[in-house]
PDB file of N, CA and C in Angstrom:
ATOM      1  N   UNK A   1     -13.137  -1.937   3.199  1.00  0.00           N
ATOM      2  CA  UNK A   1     -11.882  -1.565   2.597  1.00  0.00           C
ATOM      3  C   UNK A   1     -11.636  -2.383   1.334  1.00  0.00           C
ATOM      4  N   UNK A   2     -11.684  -3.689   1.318  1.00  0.00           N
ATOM      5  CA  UNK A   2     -11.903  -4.553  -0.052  1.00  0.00           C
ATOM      6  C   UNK A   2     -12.388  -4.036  -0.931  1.00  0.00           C
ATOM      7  N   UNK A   3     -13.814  -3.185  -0.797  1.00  0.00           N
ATOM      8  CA  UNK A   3     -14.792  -3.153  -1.970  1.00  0.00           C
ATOM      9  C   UNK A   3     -14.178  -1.995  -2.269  1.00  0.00           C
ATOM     10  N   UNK A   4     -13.646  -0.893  -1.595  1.00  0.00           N
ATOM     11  CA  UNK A   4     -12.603   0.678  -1.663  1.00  0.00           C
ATOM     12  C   UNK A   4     -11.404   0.414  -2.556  1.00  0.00           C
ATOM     13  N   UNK A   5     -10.845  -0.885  -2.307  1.00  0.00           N
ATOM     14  CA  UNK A   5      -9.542  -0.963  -2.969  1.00  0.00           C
ATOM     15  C   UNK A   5      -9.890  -1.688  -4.356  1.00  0.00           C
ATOM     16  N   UNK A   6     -11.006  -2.565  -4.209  1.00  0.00           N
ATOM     17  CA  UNK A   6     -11.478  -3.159  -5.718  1.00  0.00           C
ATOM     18  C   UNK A   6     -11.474  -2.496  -6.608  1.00  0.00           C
ATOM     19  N   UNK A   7     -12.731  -1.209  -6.335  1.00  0.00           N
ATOM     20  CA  UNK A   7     -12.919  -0.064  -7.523  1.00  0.00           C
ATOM     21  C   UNK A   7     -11.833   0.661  -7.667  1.00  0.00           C
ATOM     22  N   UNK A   8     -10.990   1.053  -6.812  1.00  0.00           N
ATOM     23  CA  UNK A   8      -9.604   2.090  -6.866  1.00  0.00           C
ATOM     24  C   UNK A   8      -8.994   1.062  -7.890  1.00  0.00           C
ATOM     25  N   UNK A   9      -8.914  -0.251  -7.947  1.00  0.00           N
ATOM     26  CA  UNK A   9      -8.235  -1.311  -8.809  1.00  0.00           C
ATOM     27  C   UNK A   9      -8.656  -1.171 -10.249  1.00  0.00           C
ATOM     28  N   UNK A  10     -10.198  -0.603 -10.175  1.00  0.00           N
ATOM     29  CA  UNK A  10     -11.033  -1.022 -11.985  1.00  0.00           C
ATOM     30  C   UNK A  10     -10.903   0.514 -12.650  1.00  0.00           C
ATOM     31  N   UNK A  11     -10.391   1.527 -11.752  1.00  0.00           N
ATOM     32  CA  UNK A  11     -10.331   2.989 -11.971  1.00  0.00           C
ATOM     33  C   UNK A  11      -9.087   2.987 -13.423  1.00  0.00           C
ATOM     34  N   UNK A  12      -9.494   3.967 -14.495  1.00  0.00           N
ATOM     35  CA  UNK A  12      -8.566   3.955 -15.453  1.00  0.00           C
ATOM     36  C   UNK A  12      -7.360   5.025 -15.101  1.00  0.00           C
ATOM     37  N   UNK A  13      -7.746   6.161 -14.123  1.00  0.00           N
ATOM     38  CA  UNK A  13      -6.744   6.504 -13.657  1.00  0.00           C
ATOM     39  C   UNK A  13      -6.638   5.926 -11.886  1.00  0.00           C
ATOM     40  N   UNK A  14      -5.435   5.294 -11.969  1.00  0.00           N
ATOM     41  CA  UNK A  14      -5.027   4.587 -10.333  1.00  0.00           C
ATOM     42  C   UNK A  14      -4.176   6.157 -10.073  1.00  0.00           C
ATOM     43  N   UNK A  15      -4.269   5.630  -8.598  1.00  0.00           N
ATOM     44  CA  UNK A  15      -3.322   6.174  -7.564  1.00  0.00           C
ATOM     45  C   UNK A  15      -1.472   5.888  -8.221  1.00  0.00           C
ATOM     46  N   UNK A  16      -0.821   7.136  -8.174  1.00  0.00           N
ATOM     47  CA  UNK A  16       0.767   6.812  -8.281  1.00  0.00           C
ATOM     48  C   UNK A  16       1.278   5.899  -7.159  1.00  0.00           C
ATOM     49  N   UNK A  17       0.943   6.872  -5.946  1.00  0.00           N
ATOM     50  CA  UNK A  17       1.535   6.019  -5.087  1.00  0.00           C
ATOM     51  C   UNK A  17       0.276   5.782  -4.091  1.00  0.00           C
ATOM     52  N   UNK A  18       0.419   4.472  -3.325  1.00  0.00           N
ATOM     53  CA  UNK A  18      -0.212   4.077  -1.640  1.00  0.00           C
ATOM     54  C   UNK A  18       0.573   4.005  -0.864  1.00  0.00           C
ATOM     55  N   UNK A  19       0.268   4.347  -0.018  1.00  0.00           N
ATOM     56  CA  UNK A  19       1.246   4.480   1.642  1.00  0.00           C
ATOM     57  C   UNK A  19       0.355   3.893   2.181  1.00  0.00           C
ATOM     58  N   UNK A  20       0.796   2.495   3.214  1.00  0.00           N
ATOM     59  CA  UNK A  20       0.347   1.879   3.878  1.00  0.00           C
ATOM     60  C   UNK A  20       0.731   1.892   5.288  1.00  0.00           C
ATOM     61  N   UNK A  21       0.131   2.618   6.325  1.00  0.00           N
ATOM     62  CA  UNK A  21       0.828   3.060   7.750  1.00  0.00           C
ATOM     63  C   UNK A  21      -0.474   2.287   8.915  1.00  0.00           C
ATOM     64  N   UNK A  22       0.399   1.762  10.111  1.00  0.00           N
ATOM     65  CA  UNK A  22      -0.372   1.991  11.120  1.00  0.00           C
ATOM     66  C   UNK A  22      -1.021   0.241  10.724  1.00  0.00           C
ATOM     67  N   UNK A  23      -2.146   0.257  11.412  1.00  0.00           N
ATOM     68  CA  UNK A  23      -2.908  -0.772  11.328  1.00  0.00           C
ATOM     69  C   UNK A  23      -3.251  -1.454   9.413  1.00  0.00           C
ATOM     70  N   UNK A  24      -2.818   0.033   8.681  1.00  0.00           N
ATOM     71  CA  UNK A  24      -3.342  -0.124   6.948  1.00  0.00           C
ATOM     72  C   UNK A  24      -2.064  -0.879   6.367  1.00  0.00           C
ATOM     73  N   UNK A  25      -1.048  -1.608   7.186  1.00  0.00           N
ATOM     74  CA  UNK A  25      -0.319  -2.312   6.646  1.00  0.00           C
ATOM     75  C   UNK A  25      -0.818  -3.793   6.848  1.00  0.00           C
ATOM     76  N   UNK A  26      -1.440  -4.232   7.377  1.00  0.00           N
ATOM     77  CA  UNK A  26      -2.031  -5.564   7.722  1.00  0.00           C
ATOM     78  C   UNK A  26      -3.241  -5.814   6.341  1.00  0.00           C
ATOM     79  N   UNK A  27      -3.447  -4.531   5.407  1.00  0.00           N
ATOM     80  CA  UNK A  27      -3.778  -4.894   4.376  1.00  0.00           C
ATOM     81  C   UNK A  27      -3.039  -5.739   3.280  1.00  0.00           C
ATOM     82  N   UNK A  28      -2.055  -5.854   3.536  1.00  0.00           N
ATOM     83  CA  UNK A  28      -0.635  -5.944   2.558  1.00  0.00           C
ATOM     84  C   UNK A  28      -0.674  -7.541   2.628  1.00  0.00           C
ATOM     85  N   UNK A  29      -0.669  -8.099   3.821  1.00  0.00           N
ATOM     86  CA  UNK A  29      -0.638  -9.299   4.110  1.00  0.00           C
ATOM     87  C   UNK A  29      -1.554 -10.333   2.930  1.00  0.00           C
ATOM     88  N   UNK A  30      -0.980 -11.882   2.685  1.00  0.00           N
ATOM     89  CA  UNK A  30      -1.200 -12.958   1.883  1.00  0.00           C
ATOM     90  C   UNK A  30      -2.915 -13.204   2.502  1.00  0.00           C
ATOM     91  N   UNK A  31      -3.376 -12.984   3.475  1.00  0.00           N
ATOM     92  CA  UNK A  31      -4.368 -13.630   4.148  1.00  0.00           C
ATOM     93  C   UNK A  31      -5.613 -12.291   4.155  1.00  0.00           C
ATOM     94  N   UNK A  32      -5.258 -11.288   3.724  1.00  0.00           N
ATOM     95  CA  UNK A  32      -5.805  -9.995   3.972  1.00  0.00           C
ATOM     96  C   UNK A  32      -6.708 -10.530   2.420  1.00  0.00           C
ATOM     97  N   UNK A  33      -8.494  -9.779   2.834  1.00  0.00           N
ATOM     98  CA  UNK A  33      -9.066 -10.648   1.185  1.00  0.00           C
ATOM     99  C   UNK A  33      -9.043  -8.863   0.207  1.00  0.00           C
ATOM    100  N   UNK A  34      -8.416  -8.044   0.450  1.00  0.00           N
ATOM    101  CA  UNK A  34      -7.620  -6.714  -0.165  1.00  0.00           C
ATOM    102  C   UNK A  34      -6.448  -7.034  -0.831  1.00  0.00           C
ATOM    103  N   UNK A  35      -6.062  -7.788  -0.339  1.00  0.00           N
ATOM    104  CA  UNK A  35      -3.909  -8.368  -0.925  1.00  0.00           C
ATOM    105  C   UNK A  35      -4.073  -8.149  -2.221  1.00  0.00           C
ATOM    106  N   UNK A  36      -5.196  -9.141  -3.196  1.00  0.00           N
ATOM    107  CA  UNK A  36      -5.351  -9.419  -4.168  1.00  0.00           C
ATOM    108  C   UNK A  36      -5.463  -7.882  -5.355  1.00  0.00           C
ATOM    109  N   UNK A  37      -6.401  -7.105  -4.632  1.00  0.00           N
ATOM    110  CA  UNK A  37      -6.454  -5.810  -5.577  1.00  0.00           C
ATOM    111  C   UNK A  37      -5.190  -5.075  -5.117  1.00  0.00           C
ATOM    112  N   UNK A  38      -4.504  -4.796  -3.937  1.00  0.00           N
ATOM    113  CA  UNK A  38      -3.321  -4.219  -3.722  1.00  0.00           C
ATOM    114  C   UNK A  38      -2.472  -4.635  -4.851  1.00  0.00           C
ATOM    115  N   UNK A  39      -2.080  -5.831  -5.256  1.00  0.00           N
ATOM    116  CA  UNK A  39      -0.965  -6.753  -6.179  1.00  0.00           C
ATOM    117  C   UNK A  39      -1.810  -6.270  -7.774  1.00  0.00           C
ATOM    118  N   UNK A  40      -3.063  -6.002  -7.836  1.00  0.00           N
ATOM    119  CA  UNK A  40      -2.750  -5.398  -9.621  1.00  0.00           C
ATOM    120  C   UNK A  40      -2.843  -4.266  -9.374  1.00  0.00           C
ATOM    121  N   UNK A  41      -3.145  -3.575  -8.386  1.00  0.00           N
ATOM    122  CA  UNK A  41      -2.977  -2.278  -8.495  1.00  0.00           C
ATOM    123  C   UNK A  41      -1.027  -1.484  -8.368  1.00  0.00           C
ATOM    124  N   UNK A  42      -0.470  -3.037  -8.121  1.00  0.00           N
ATOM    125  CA  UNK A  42       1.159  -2.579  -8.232  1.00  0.00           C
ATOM    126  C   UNK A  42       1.328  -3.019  -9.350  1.00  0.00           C
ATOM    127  N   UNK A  43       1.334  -4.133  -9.580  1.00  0.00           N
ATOM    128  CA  UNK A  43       1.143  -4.383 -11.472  1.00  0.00           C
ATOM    129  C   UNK A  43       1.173  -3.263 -12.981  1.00  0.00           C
ATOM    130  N   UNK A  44      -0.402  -2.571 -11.889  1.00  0.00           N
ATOM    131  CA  UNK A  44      -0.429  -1.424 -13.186  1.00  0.00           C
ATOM    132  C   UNK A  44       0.131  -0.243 -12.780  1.00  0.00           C
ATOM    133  N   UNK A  45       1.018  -0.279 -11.919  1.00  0.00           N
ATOM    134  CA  UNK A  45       2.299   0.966 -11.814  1.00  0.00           C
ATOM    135  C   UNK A  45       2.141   1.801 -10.786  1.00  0.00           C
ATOM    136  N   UNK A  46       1.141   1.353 -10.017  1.00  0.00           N
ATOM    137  CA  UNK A  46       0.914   2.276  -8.681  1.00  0.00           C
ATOM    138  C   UNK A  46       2.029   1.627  -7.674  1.00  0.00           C
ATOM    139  N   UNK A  47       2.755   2.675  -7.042  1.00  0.00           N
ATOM    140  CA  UNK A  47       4.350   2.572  -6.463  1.00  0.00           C
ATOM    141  C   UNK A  47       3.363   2.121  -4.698  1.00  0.00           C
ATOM    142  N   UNK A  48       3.477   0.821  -4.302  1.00  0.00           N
ATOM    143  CA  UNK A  48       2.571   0.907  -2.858  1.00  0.00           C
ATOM    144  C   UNK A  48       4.094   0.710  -1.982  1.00  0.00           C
ATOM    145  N   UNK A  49       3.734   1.319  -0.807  1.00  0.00           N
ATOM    146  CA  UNK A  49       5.391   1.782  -0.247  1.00  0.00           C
ATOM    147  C   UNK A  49       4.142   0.880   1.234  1.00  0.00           C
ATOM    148  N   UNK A  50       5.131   0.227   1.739  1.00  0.00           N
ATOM    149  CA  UNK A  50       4.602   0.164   3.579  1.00  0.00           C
ATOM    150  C   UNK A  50       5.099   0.560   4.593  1.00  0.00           C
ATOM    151  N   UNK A  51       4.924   1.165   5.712  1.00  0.00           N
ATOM    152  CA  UNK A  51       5.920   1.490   7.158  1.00  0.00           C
ATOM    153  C   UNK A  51       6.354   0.441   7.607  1.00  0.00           C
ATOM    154  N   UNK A  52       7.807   0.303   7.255  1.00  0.00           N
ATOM    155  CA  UNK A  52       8.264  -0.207   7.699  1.00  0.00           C
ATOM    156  C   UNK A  52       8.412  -0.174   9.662  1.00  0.00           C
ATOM    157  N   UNK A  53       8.491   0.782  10.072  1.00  0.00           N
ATOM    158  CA  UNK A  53       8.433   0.697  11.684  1.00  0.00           C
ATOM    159  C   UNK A  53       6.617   0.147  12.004  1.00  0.00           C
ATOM    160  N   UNK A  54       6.356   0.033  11.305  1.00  0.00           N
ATOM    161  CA  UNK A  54       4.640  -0.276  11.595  1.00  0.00           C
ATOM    162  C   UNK A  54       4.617  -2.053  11.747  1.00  0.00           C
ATOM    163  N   UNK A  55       5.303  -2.434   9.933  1.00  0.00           N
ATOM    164  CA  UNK A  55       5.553  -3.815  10.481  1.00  0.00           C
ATOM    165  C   UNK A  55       6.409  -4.496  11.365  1.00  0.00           C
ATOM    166  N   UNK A  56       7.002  -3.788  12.034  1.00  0.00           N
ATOM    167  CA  UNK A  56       8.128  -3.883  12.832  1.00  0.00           C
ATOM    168  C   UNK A  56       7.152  -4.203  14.273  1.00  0.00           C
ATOM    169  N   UNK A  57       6.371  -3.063  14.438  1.00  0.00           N
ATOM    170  CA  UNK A  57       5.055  -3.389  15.737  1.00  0.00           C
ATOM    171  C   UNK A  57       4.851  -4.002  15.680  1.00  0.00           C
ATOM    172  N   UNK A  58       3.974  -4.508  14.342  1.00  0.00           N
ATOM    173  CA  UNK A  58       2.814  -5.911  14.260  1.00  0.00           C
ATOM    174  C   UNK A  58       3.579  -7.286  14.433  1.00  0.00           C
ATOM    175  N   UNK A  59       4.836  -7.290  14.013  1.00  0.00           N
ATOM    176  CA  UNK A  59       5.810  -8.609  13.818  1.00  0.00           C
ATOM    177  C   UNK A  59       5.302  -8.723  12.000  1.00  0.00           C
ATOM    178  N   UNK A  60       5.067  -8.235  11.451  1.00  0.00           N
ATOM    179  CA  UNK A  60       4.411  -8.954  10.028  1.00  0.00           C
ATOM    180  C   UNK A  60       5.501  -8.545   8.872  1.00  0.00           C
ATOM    181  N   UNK A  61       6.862  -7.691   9.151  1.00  0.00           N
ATOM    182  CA  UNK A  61       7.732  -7.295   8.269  1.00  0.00           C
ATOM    183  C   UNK A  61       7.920  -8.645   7.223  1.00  0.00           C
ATOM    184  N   UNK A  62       8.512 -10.019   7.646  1.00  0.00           N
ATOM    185  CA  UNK A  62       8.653 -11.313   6.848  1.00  0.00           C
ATOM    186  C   UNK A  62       7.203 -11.592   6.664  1.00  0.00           C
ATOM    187  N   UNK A  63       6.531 -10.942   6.448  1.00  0.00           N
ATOM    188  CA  UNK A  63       4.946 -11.873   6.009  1.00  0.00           C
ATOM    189  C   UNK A  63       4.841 -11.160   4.550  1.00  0.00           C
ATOM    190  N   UNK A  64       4.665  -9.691   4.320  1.00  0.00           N
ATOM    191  CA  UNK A  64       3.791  -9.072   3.386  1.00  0.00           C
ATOM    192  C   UNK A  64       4.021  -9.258   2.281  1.00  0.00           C
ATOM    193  N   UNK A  65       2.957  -9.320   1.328  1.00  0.00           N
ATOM    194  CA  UNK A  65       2.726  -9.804   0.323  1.00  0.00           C
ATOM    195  C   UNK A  65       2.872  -9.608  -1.006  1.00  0.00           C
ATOM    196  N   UNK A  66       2.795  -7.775  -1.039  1.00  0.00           N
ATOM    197  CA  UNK A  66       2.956  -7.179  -1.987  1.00  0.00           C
ATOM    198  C   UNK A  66       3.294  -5.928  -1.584  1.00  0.00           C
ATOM    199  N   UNK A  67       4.334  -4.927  -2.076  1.00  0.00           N
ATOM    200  CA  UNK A  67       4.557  -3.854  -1.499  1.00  0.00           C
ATOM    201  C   UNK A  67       6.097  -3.460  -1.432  1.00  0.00           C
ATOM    202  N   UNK A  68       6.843  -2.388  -0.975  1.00  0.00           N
ATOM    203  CA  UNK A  68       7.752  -2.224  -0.296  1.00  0.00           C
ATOM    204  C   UNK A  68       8.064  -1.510   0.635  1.00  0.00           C
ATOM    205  N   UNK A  69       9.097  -2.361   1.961  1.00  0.00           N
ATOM    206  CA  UNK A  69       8.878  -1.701   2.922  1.00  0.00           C
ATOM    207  C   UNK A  69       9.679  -0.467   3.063  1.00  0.00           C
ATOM    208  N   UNK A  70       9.686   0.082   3.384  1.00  0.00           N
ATOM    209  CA  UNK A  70       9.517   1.917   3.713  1.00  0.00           C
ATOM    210  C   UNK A  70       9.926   2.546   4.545  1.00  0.00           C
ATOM    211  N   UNK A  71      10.325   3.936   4.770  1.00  0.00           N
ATOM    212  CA  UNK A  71      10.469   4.851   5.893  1.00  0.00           C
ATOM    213  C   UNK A  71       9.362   5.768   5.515  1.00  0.00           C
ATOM    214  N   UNK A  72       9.190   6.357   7.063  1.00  0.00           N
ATOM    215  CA  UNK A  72       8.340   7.389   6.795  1.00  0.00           C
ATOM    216  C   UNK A  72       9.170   8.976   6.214  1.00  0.00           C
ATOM    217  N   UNK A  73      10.372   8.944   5.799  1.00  0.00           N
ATOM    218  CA  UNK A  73      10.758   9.963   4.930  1.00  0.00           C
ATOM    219  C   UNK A  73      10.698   9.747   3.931  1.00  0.00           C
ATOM    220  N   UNK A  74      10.652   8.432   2.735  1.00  0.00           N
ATOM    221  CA  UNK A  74      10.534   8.234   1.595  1.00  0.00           C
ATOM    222  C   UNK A  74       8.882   8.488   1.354  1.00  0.00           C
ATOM    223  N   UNK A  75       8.093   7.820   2.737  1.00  0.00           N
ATOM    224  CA  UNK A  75       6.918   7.999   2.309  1.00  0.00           C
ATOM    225  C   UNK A  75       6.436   9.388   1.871  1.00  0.00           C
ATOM    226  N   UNK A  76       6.916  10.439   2.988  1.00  0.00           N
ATOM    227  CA  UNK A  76       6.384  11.527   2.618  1.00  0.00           C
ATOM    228  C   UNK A  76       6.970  12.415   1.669  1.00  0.00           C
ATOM    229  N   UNK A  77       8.206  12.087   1.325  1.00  0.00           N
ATOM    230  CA  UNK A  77       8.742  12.447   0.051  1.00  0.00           C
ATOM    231  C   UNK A  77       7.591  11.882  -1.136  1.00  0.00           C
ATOM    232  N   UNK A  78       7.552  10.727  -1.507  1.00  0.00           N
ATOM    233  CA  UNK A  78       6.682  10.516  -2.367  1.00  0.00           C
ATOM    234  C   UNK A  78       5.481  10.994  -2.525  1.00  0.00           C
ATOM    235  N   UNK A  79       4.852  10.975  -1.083  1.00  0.00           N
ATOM    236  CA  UNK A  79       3.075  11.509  -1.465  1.00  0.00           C
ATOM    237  C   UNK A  79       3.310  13.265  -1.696  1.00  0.00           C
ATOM    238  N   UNK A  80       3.999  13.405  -1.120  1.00  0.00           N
ATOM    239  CA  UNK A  80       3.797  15.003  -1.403  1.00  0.00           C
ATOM    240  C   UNK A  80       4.586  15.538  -3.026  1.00  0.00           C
ATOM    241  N   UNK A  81       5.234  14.457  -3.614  1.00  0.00           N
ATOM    242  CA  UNK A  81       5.672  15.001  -5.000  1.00  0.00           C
ATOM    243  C   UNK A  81       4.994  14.727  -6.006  1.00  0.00           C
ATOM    244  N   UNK A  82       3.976  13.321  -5.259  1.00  0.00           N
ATOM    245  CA  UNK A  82       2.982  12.869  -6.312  1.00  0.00           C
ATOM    246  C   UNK A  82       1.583  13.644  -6.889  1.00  0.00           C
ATOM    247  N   UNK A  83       1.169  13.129  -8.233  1.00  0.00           N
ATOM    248  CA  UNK A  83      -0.562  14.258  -8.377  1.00  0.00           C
ATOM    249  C   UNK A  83      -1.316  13.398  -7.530  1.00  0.00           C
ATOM    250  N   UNK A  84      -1.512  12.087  -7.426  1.00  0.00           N
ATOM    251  CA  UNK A  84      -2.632  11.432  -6.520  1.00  0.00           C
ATOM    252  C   UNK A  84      -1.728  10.169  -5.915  1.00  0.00           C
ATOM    253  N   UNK A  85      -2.262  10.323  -4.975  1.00  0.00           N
ATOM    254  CA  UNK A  85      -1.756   9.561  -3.633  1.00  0.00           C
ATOM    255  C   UNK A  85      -3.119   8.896  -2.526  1.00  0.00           C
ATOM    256  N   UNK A  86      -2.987   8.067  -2.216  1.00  0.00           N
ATOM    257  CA  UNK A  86      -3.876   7.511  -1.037  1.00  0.00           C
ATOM    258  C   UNK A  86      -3.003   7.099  -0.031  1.00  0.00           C
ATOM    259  N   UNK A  87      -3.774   7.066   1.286  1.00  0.00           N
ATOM    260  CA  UNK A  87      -2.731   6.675   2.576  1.00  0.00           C
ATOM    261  C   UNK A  87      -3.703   6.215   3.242  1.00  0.00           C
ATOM    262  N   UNK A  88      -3.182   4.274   3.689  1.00  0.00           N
ATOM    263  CA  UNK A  88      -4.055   3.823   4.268  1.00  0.00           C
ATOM    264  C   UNK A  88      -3.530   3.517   5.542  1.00  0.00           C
TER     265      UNK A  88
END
């Protein structure tokens, strides 16, 4: 997933938005070695949204690193209005 999110990072066209659900929010995290390309890939304007009820499971809501946390109605409002979207 690192080396997936690296190149998605060096791509001249990025993703608008990432949705981070499920277990793909533990990417988000300071300790995750992904955090780092997640944070320029928000930098250069890609909107990364997280489930919020997801970090709510894990306990990791006060941890994550980069991102914002989310419902799953904003999420799917967004991916479906967006041209490119990823959902991890």
């Amino acid at each position: 997933m690192k080396a997936f999110l690296g190149c998605i990072s060096k791509l001249s066209r990025r993703p608008a938005v990432m949705a981070f659900m499920n277990e793909g929010v533990k990417l988000v995290l300071p300790e995750s070695s992904a955090c780092e390309y997640i944070k320029d890939l928000e930098k250069s304007g890609t909107k990364i949204l997280v489930c919020g009820t997801c970090t709510t499971h894990f306990d990791i809501t006060n941890k994550i690193a980069v991102g914002t946390i989310s419902n799953m109605f904003e999420i799917m409002e967004m991916i479906t209005g967006a041209d490119n979207t990823l959902i991890f």
